[in-house]
Structures are given as structure tokens and as C-alpha cells.
Protein backbone atom coordinates (compact mmCIF):
# COMPACT_ATOMS: atom_id res chain seq x y z
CA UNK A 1 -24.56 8.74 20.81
CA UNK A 2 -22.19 5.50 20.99
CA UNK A 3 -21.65 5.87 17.47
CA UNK A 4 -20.78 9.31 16.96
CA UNK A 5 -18.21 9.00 19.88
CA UNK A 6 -16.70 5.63 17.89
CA UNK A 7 -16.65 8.16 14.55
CA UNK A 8 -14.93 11.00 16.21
CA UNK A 9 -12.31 9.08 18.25
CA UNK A 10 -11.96 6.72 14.64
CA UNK A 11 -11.37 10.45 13.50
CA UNK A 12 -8.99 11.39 15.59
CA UNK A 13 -6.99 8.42 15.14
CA UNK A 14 -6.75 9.02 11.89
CA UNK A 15 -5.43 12.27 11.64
CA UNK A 16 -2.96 11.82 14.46
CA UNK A 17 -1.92 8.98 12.19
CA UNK A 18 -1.07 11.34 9.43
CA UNK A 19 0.06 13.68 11.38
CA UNK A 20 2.93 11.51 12.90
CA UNK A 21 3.95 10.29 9.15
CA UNK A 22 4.28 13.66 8.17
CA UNK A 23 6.51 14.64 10.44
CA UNK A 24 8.21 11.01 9.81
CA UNK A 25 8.53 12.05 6.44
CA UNK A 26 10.07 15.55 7.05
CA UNK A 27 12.48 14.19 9.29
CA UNK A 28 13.21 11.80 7.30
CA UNK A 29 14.01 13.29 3.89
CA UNK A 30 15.67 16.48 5.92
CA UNK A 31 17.91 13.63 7.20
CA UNK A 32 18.57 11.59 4.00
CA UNK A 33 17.87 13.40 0.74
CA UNK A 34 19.98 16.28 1.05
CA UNK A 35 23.29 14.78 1.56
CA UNK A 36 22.46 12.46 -0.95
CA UNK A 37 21.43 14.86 -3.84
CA UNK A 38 23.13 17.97 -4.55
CA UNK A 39 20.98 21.03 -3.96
CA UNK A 40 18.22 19.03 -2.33
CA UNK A 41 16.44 21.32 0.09
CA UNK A 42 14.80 20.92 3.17
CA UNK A 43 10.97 20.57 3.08
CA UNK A 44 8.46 21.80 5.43
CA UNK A 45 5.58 19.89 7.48
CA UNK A 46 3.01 20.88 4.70
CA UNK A 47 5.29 19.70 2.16
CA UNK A 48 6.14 16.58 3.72
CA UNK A 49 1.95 16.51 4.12
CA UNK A 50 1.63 16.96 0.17
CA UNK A 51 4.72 14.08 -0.49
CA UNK A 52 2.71 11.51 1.25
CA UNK A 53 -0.59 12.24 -0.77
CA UNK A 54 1.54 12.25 -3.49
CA UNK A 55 2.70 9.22 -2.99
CA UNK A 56 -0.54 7.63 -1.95
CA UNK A 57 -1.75 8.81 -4.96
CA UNK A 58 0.62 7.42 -7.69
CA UNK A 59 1.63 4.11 -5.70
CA UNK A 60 -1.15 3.38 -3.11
CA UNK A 61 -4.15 4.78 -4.77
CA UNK A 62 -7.65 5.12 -2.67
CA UNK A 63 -8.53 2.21 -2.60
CA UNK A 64 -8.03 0.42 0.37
CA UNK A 65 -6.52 -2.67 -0.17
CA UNK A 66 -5.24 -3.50 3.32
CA UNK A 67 -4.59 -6.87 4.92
CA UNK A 68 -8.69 -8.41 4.48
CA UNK A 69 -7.83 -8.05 1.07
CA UNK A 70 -4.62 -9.98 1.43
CA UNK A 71 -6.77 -12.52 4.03
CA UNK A 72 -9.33 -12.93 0.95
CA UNK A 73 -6.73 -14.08 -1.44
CA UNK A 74 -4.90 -16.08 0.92
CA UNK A 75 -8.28 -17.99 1.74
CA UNK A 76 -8.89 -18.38 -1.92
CA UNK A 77 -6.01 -19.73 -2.28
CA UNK A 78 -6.09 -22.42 0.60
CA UNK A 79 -9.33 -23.35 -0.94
CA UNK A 80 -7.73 -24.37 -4.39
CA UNK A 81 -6.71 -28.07 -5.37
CA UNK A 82 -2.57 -28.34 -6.07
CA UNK A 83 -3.46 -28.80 -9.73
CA UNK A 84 -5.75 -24.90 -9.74
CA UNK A 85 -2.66 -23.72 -8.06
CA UNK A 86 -0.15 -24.82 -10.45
CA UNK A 87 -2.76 -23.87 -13.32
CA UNK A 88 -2.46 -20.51 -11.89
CA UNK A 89 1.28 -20.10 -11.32
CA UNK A 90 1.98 -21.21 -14.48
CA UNK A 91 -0.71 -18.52 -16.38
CA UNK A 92 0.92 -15.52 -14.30
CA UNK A 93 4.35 -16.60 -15.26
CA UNK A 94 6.11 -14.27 -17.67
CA UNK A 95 6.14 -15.53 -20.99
CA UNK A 96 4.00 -18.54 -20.35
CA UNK A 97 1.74 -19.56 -23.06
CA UNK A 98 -2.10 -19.81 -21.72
CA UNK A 99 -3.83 -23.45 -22.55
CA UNK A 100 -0.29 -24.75 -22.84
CA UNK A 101 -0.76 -28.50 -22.28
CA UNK A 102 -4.48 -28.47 -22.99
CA UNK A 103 -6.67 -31.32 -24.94
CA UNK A 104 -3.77 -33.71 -23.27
């Protein structure tokens, strides 16, 4: 019984959270886009619904990825030595050659 109340107030939450961004959204790009673009229109609730999926979608995905994922990396990296970190920096840096420096 505990749990089922936890799921439907969890629920809830949620969709009061989306419902809130929507209308962010729709006041938002009501406010902004159309004096910025000529013959922007004005978008609806539903639209500004779709325009968040949308966006979820092609720059958020499903995935999840909120801040335990940023904790987890953040631990990781607390946990390396100074010379795994620098290893590391140096491998993600653009146009950095991997095993540069290695056998010496």
C-alpha cells in the first residue's frame, strides 16, 4: 500500500513537472521568438508540450544521465593518481596523438 502511494505521488510529481515547463516554454518562446524572427507565430500548450520532447529527444535523449552519473565520474576521478589524470587529459585533447611519450 506504502508503495503504490510513493508511485502515484512520484507520478504526480512528474507530470506537474512537465506540465509547468510546458507552459515555461510557451511563455517563453511567445515572449522571445516572435520579435526575434519574422513571421514566427505563437505556439500553443500542446505545441510547447511536443518542443520539449523534441528537444529531449535530439539533445537529452532517454537516458537518464542526471547528477549520480556526474557523482560517478567525479568519484572516479578523485580516485585517479595525478599521472592517470594527466594520461587522460592529454588522450581527450583535440589533436593529441595516443601513446605519445610511450616506451620513454
Amino acid at each position: 500500500m506504502r508503495f503504490r502511494r510513493k508511485f502515484f505521488a512520484r507520478a504526480l510529481l512528474i507530470v506537474l513537472i512537465i506540465a509547468l515547463m510546458g507552459w515555461i516554454v510557451m511563455r517563453l518562446w511567445n515572449w522571445i521568438i516572435p520579435t526575434l524572427i519574422v513571421d514566427a507565430h505563437l505556439i500553443d500548450y500542446p505545441r510547447a508540450i511536443g518542443l520539449l520532447v523534441l528537444c529531449r529527444i535530439l539533445f537529452g535523449g532517454f537516458r537518464g544521465h542526471g547528477g549520480c552519473y556526474k557523482a560517478r565520474h567525479w568519484q572516479q576521478w578523485q580516485q585517479m593518481t595525478q599521472q592517470e589524470r594527466e594520461r587522460l587529459r592529454n588522450d581527450s585533447m583535440p589533436g593529441s596523438r595516443p601513446n605519445e611519450g610511450a616506451g620513454t
